[in-house]
Protein backbone atom coordinates (compact mmCIF):
# COMPACT_ATOMS: atom_id res chain seq x y z
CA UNK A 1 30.73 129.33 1.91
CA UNK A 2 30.92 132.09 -0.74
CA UNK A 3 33.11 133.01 -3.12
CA UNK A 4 34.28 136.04 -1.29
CA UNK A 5 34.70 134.15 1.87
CA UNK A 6 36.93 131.88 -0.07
CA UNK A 7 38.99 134.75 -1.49
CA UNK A 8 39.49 136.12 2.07
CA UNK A 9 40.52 132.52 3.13
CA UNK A 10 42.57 131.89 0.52
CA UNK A 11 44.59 135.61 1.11
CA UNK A 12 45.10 134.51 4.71
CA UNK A 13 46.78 131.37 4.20
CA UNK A 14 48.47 132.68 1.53
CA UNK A 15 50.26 135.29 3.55
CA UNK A 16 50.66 133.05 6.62
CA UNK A 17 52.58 130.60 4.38
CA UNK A 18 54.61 133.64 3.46
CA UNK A 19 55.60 134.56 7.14
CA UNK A 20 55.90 130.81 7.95
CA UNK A 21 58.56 130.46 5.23
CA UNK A 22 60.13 133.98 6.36
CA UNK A 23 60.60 132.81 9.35
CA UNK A 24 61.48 129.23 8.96
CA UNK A 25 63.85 129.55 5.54
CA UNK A 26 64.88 133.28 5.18
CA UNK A 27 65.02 134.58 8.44
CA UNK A 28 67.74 132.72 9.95
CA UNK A 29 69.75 133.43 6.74
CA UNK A 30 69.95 137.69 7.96
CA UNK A 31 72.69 138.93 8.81
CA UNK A 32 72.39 140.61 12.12
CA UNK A 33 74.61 140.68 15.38
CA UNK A 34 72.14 141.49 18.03
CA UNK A 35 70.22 138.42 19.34
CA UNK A 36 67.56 140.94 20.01
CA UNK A 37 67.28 141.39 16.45
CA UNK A 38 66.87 137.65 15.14
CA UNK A 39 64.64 136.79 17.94
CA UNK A 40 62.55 139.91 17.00
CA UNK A 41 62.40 139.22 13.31
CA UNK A 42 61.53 135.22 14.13
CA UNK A 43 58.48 136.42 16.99
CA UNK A 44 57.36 138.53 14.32
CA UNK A 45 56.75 136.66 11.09
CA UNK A 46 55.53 133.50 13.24
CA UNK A 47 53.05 135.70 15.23
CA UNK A 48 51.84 137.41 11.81
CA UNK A 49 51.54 133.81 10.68
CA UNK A 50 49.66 132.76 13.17
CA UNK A 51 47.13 136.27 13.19
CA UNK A 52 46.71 135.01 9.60
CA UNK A 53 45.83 131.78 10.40
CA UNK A 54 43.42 132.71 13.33
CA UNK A 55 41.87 134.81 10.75
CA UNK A 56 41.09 131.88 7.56
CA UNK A 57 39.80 130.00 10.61
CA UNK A 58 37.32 132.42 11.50
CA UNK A 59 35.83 132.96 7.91
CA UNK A 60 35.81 129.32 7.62
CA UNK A 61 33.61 129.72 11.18
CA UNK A 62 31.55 132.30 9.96
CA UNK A 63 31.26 131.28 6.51
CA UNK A 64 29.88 134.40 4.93
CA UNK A 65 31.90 136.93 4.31
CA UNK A 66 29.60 140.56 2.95
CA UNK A 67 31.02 143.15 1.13
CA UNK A 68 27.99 145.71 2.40
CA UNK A 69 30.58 148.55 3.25
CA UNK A 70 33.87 150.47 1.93
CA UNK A 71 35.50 148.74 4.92
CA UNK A 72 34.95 145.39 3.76
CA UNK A 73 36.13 145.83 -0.13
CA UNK A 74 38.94 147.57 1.45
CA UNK A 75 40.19 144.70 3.77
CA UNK A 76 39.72 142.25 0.75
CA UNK A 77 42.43 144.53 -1.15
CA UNK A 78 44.43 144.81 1.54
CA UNK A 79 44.85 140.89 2.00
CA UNK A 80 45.30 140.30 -1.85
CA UNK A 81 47.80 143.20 -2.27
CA UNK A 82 49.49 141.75 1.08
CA UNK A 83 49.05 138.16 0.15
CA UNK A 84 51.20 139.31 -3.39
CA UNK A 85 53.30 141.63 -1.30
CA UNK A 86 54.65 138.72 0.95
CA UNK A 87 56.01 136.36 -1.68
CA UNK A 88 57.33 139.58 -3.73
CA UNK A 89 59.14 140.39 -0.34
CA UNK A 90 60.13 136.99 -0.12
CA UNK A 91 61.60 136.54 -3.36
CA UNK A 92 63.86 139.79 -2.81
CA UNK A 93 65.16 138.31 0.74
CA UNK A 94 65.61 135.52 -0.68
CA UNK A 95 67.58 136.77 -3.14
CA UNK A 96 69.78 138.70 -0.92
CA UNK A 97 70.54 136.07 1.44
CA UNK A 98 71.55 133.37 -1.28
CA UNK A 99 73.05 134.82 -4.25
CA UNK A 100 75.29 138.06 -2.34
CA UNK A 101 79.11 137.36 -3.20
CA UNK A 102 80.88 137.17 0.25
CA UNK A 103 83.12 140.23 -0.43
CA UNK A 104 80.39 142.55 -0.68
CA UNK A 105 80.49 145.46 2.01
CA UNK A 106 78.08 145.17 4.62
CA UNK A 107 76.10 148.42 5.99
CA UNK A 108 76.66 148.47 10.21
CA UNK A 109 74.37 150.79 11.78
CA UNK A 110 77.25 152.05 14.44
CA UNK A 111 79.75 152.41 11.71
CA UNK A 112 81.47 156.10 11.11
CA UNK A 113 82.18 157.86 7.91
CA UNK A 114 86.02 158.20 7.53
């Protein structure tokens, strides 16, 4: 496999390890009243995990991975820029969720000035 397949690999599970542990260790830490909302936010990260996952599987398949276009150096930024992005995300939820004092104000969407 080459090295570029590898890198593409290695984004994927990278960022479906991110939206695994999203889902599984920050998500159910969000404050949110709508069941709508949590089950939302958990279908989302574990599907995105899962697209991720589909997607090291199939460069593993293929095992060559060209950068002959734009396109394809594109894509490989994208996944390294969203493979960092994830874990910075990540790192700011988690933040949030575990180290907010419990008197700070929340922000409630149908609440009215006054």
């Amino acid at each position: 496999m080459s090295a570029t397949a590898w890198a593409f690999a290695l984004a994927n599970v990278t960022i479906a390890a991110g939206y695994l542990f999203i889902t599984f260790a920050v998500a159910p830490h969000f404050v949110v009243r709508r069941v709508a909302t949590r089950v939302g936010s958990l279908a989302f990260f574990a599907t995105s995990a899962i697209t991720h996952l589909e997607l090291t599987r199939h460069t593993f398949a293929s095992g060559e991975v060209i950068l002959d276009s734009p396109y394809n150096w594109l894509m490989l930024g994208t996944q390294v820029v969203q493979a960092v992005a994830v874990w910075v995300f990540i790192g700011g939820l988690w933040a949030e969720t575990r180290h907010e004092p419990a008197d700070t104000p929340r922000v409630r969407d149908h609440d009215e000035p006054g």
